[in-house]
Protein backbone atom coordinates (compact mmCIF):
# COMPACT_ATOMS: atom_id res chain seq x y z
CA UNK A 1 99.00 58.06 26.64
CA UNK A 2 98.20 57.37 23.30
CA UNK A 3 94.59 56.82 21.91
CA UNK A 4 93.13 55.39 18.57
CA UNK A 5 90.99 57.57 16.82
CA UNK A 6 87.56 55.85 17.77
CA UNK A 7 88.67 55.78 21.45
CA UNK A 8 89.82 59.75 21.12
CA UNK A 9 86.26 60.62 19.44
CA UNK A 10 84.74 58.58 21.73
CA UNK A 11 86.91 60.51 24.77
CA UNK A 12 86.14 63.93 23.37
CA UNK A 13 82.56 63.29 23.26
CA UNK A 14 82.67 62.23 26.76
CA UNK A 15 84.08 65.73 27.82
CA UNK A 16 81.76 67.72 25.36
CA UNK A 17 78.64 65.65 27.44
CA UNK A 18 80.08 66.31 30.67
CA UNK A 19 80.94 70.10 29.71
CA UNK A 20 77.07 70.59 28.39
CA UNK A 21 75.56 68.99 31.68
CA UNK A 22 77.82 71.51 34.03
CA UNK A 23 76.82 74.12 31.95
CA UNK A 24 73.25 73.21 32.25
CA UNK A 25 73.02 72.68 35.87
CA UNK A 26 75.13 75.75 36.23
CA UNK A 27 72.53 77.63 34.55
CA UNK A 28 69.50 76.05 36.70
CA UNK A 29 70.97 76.93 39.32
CA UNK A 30 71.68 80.45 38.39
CA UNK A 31 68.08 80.81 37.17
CA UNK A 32 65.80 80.82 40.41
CA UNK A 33 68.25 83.44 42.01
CA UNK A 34 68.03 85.54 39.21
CA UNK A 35 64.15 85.19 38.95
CA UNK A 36 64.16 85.85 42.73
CA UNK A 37 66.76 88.96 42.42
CA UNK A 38 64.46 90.24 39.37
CA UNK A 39 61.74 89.64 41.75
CA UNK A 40 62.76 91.92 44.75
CA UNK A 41 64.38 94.29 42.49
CA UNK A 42 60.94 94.55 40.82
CA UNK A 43 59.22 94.70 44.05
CA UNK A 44 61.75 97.32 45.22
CA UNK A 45 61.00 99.57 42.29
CA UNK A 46 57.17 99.52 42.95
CA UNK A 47 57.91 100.22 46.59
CA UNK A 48 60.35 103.74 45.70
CA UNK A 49 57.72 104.79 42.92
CA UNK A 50 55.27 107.41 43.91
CA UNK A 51 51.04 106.32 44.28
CA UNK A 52 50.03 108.43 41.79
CA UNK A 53 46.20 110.04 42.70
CA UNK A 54 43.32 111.33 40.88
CA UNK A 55 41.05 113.35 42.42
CA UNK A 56 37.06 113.39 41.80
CA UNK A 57 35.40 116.55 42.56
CA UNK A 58 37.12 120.06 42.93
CA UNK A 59 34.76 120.78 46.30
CA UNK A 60 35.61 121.23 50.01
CA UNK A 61 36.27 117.77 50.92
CA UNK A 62 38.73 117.07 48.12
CA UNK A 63 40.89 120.49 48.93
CA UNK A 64 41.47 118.86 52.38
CA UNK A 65 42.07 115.41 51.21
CA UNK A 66 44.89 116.66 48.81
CA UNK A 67 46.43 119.37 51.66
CA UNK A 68 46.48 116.13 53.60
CA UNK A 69 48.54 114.39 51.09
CA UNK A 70 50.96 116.93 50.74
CA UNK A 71 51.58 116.36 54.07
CA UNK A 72 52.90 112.98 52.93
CA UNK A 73 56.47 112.05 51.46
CA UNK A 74 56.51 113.55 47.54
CA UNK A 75 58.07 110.26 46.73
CA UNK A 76 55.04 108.27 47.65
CA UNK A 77 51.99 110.48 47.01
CA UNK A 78 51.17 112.34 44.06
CA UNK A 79 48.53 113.78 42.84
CA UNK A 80 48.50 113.98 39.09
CA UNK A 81 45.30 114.98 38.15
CA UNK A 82 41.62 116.24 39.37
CA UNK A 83 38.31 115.96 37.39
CA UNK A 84 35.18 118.67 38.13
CA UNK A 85 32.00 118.57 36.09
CA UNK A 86 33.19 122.02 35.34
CA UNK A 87 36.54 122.38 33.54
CA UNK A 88 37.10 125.75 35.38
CA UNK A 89 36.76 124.48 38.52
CA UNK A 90 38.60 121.23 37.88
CA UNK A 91 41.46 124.23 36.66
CA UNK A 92 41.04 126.32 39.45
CA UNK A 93 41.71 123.36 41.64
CA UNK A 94 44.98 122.73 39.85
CA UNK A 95 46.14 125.91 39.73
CA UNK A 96 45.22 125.99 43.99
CA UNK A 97 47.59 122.80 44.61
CA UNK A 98 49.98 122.07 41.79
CA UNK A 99 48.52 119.35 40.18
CA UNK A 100 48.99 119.10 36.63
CA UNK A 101 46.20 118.04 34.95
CA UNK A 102 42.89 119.35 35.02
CA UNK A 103 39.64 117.54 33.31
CA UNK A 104 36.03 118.62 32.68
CA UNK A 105 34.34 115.39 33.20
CA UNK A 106 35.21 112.17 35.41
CA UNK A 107 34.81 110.35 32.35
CA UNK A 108 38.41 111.72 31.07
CA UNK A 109 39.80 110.72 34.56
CA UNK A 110 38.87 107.11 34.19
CA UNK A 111 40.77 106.89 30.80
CA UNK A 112 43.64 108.61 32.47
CA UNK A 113 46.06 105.90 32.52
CA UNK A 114 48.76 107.65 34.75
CA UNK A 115 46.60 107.51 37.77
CA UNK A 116 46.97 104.42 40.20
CA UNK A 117 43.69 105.27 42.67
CA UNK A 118 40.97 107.62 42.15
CA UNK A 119 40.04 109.67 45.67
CA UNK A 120 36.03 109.85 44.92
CA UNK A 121 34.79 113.19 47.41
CA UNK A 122 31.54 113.95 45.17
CA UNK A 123 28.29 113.63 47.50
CA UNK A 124 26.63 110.42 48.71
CA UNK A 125 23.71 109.55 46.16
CA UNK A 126 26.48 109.81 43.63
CA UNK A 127 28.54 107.48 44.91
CA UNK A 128 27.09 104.94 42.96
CA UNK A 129 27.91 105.53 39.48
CA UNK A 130 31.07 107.23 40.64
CA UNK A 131 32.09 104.26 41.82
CA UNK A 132 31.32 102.28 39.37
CA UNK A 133 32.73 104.78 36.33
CA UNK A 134 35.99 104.23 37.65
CA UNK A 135 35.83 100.44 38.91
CA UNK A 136 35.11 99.48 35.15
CA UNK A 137 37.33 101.63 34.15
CA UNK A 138 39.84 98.98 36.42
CA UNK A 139 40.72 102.00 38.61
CA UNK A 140 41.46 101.56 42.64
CA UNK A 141 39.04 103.68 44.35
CA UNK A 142 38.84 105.43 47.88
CA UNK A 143 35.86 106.81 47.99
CA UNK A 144 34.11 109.23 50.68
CA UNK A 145 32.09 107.59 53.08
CA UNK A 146 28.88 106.56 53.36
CA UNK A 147 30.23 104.40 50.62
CA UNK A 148 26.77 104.33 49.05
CA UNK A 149 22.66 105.72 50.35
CA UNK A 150 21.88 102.07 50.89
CA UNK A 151 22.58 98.02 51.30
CA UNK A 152 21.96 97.60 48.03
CA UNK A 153 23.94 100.25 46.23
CA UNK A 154 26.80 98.96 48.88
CA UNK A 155 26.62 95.12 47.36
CA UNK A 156 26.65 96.85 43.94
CA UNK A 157 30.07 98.74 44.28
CA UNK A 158 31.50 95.76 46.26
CA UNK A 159 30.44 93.45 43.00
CA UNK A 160 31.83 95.84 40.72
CA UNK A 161 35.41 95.88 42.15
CA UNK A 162 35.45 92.09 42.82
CA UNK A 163 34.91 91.71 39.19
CA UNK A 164 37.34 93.91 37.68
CA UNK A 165 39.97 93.56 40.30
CA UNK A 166 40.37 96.58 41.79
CA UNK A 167 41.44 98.18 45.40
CA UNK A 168 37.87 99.88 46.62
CA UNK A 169 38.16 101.41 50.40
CA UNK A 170 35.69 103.27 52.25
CA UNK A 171 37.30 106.23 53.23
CA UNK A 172 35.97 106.12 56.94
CA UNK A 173 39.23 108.04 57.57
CA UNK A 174 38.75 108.23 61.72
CA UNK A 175 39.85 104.57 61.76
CA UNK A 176 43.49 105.36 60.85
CA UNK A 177 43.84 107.56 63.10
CA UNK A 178 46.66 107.04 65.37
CA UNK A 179 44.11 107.08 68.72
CA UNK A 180 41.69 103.85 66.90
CA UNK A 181 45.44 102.30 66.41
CA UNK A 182 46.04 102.52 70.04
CA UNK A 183 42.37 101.61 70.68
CA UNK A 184 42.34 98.38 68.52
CA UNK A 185 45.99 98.06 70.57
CA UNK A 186 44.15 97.90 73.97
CA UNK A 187 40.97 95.73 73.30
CA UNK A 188 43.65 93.37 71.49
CA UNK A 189 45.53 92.97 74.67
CA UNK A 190 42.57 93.27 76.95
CA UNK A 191 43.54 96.27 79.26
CA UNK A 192 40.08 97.09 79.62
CA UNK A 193 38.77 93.98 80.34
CA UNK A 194 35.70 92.70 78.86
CA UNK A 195 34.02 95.35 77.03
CA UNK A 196 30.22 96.06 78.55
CA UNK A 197 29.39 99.39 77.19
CA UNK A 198 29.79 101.84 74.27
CA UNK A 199 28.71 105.01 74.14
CA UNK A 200 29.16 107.36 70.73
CA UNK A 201 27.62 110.85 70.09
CA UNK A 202 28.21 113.47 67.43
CA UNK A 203 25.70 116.53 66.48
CA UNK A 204 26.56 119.72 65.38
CA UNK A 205 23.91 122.88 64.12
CA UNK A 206 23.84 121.74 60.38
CA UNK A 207 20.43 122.81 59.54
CA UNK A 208 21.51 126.39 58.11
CA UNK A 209 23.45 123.65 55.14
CA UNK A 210 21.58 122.90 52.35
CA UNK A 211 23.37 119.70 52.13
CA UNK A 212 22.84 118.27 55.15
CA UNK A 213 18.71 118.91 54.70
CA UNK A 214 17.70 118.23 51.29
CA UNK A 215 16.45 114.63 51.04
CA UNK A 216 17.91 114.39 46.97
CA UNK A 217 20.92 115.31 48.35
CA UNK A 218 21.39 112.87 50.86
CA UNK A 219 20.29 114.97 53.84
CA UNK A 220 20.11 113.60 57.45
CA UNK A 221 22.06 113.29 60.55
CA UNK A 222 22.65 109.29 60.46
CA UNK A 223 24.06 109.15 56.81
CA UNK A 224 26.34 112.14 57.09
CA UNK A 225 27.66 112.31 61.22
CA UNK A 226 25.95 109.77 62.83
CA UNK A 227 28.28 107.11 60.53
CA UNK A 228 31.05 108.34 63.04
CA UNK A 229 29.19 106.80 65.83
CA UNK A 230 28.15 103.31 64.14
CA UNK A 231 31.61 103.06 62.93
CA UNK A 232 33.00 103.64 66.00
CA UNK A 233 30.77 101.00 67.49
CA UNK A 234 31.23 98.82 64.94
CA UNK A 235 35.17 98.90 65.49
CA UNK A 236 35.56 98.30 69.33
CA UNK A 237 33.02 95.43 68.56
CA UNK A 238 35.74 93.96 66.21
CA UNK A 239 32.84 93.98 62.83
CA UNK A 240 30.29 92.05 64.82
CA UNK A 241 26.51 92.43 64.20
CA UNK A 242 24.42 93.45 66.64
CA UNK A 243 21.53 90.80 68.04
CA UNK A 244 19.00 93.91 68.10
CA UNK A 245 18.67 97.67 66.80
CA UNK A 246 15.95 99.88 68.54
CA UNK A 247 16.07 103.65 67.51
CA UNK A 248 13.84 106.73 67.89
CA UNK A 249 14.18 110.03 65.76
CA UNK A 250 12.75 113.12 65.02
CA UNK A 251 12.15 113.71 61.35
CA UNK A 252 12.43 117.41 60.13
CA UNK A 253 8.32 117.70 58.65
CA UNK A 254 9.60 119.63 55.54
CA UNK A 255 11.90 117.74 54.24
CA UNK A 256 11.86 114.05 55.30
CA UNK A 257 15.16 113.96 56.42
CA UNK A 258 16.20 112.53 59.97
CA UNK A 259 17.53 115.79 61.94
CA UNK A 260 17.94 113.50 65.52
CA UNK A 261 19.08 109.62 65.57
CA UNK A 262 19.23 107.64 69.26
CA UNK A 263 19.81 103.85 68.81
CA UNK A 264 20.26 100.88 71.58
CA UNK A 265 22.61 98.18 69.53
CA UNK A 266 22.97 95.06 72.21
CA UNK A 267 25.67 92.49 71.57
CA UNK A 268 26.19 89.25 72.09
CA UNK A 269 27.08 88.38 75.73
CA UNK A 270 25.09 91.64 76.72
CA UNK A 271 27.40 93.88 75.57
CA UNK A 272 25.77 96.61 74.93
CA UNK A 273 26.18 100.65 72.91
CA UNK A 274 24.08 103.73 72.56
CA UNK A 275 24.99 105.93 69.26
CA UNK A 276 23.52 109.67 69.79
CA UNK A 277 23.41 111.75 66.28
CA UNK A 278 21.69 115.24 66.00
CA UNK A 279 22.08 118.04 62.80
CA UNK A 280 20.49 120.57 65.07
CA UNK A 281 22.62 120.54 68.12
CA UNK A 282 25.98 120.73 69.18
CA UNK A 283 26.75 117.55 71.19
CA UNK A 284 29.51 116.68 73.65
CA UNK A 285 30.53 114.72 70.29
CA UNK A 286 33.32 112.31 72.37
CA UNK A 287 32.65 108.36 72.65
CA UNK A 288 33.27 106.12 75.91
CA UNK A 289 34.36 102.80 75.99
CA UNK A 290 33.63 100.78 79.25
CA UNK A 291 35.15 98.18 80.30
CA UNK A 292 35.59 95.71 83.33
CA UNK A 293 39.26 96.61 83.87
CA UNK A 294 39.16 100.54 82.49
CA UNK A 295 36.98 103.28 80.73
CA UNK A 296 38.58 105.28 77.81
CA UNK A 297 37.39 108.38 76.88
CA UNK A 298 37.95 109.89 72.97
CA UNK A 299 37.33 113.62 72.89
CA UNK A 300 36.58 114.68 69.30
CA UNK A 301 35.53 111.09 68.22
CA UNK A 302 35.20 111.48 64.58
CA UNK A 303 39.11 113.28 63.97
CA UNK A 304 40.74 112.12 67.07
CA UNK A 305 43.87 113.73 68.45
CA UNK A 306 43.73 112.88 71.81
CA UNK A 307 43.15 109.51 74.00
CA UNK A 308 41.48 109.51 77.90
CA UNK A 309 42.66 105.75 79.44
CA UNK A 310 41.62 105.84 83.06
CA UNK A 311 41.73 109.33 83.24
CA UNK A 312 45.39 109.83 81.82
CA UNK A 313 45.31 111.87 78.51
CA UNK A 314 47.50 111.08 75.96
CA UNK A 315 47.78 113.63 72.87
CA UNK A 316 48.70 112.08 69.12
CA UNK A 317 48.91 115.86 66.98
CA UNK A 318 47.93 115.67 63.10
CA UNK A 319 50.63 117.61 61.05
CA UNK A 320 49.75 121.25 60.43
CA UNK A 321 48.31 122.36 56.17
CA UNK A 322 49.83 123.71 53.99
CA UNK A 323 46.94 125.51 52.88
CA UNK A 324 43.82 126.78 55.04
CA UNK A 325 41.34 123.89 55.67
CA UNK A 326 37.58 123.38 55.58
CA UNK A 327 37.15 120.75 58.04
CA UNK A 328 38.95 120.32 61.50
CA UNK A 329 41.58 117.94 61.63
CA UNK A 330 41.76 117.34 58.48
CA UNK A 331 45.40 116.52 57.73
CA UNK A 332 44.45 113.46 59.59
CA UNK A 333 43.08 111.82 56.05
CA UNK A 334 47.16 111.19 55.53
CA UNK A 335 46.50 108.01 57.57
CA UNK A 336 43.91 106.87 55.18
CA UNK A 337 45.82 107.61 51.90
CA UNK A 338 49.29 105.87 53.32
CA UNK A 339 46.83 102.80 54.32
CA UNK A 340 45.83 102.42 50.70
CA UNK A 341 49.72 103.27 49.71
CA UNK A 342 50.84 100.24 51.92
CA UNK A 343 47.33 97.81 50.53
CA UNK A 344 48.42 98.80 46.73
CA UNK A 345 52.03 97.48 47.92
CA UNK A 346 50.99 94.29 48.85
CA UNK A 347 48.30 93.29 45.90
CA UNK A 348 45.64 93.48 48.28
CA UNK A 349 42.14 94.37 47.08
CA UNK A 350 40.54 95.33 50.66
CA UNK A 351 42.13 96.96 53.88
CA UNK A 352 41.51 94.61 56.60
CA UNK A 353 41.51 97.93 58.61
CA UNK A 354 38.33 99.03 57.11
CA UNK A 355 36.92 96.15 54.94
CA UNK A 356 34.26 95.69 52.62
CA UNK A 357 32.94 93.72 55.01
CA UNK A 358 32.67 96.23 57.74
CA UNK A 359 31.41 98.72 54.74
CA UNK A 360 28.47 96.27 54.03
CA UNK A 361 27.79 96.18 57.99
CA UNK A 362 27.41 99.60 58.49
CA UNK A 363 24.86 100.33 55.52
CA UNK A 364 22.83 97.62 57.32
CA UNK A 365 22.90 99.31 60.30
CA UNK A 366 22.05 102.44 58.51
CA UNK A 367 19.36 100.82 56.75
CA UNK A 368 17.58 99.30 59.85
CA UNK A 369 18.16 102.52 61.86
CA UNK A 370 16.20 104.92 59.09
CA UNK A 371 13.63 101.96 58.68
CA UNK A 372 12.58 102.40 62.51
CA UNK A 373 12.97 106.15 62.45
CA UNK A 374 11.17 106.43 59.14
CA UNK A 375 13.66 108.21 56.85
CA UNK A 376 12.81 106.68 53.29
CA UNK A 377 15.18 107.83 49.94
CA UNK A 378 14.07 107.54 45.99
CA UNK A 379 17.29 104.93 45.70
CA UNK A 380 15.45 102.89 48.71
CA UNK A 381 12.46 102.49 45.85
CA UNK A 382 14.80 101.78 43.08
């Protein structure tokens, strides 16, 4: 075939035309699977790399919270650094567990900017600016429950990591426990039936710890043990509030602090719970669960290891330390630190597990309870 030179032009630009348009829908169509591939190869990456922790505080809690991470698979737990108010503790620490680096303020482990989540195990009335050191400092944060000595000071933190965008958790760590799995696994099915009663006591001899008395410490039984009972309530109850609170205490004269805490929550439906909280006795310190189908039992309520449904026990071990311990159970906290792993994961700023929500509703509870009993702080007059 022979063409004249306008008709060849005009044929070759034809064929250039078509050969541009294949190449462009070729590469549209390449595009959104290798945006997608990018994608899960990205989200792949963030899954095999390691949460990397910061500790706050060198004391007794935090030793146990990092043996409990060891406990956990190196490739997905780290701890990278730990902040004391004293260098030579914050060292000592280090030295103790491996950790690399050691800082004499929490200020230099807010500007730390290997660390993913900052484990906050300094005492109560400090939670506050703790908390909010390292939530402006856009840090996530699991910090030691009570999350805060008040409603107020709750709303505060809660504010503070809503507006910089931060993971917070309250590290109520009995609720990851593999027994409240199973728990939350039974009401959810309705094995027991409709839920009637709740019963939750914990007291052991605590007056001897200076602690657990001294009211500028955060002293008293409700704030420090009797939060395992209200929390514990507050779970099988699925985060509901309570129509009405009564409780009776006995205030230690000296001090001001509550030593004894007995409260009546009733429910909706007249569902009703009894929490039972005492710093100067040992208690049978288990919680009941009574239901119109079945009654389970949970021996050692606040660190669970073992379940009673209908009389048949059912034992769920935590993993042995690596290093002695200062609390029982303690390895338990892994469940805790792989929930905010597995939040981090996912983007998500709250654990639906133990929610800021469910935070807020147990410093009301708190705060109502010490109102009736009379237990009054400095931050309550702030």
């Amino acid at each position: 075939m022979h063409l004249s030179l306008h008709e060849a032009t005009t044929h070759v630009g034809k064929c250039n035309l078509c050969l541009k348009v294949h190449i462009a829908c070729c590469v549209a169509t390449l595009r959104p699977r290798t945006a997608t591939a990018a994608s899960n190869l990205s989200q792949s990456a963030v899954s095999n790399m390691a949460t990397r922790w910061g500790i706050c505080s060198a004391g007794k809690i935090s030793h146990d919270f990092t043996v409990a991470l060891k406990t956990l698979p190196l490739e997905e737990h780290q701890v990278v650094a730990v902040a004391a108010r004293k260098l030579e503790d914050a060292q000592e620490f280090a030295k103790k567990h491996s950790i690399s680096k050691a800082y004499g303020s929490y200020e230099e482990l807010a500007r730390d900017r290997d660390i993913d989540v900052v484990y906050i195990g300094v005492i109560h009335p400090y939670h506050l600016n703790t908390c909010l050191l390292f939530t402006n400092a856009k840090k996530n944060v699991l910090c030691e429950k009570p999350l805060a000595m008040n409603t107020k000071e709750v709303q505060q933190i809660l504010a503070s990591a809503k507006k910089n965008g931060v993971f917070l958790m309250e590290a109520v760590w009995t609720r990851f426990f593999p027994v409240s799995v199973e728990i939350r696994r039974l009401l959810a099915q309705g094995e027991l039936g409709e839920v009637k009663m709740v019963r939750s006591e914990f007291g052991v001899p605590l007056m001897h710890v200076p602690r657990a008395m001294q009211k500028e410490l955060g002293g008293g039984a409700l704030l420090d043990i009797g939060i395992y009972c209200l929390q514990f309530v507050s779970m099988v109850y699925n985060g509901e509030k309570p129509e009405s609170i009564q409780a009776s205490g006995v205030v230690h004269v000296e001090t001001g602090v509550d030593e004894t805490v007995v409260a009546i929550l009733k429910y909706s439906k007249n569902r009703m719970a009894v929490i039972t909280c005492s710093s100067g006795v040992k208690l049978p310190n288990d919680a009941i669960i009574m239901g119109t189908k079945g009654t389970v039992r949970v021996p050692a309520m606040w660190c669970p290891t073992s379940l009673v449904v209908n009389e048949k026990e059912i034992e769920y071990p935590v993993p042995e330390p690596y290093l002695p311990l200062n609390f029982i159970n303690s390895t338990g906290m892994r469940y805790e630190a792989e929930e905010v792993r597995q939040c981090l994961l996912k983007g998500l700023k709250e654990s639906t597990v133990m929610s800021h929500a469910d935070s807020l509703l147990l410093a009301e509870l708190e705060d109502e309870i010490r109102r009736q009993v009379g237990v009054v702080y400095s931050q309550d007059c702030q």
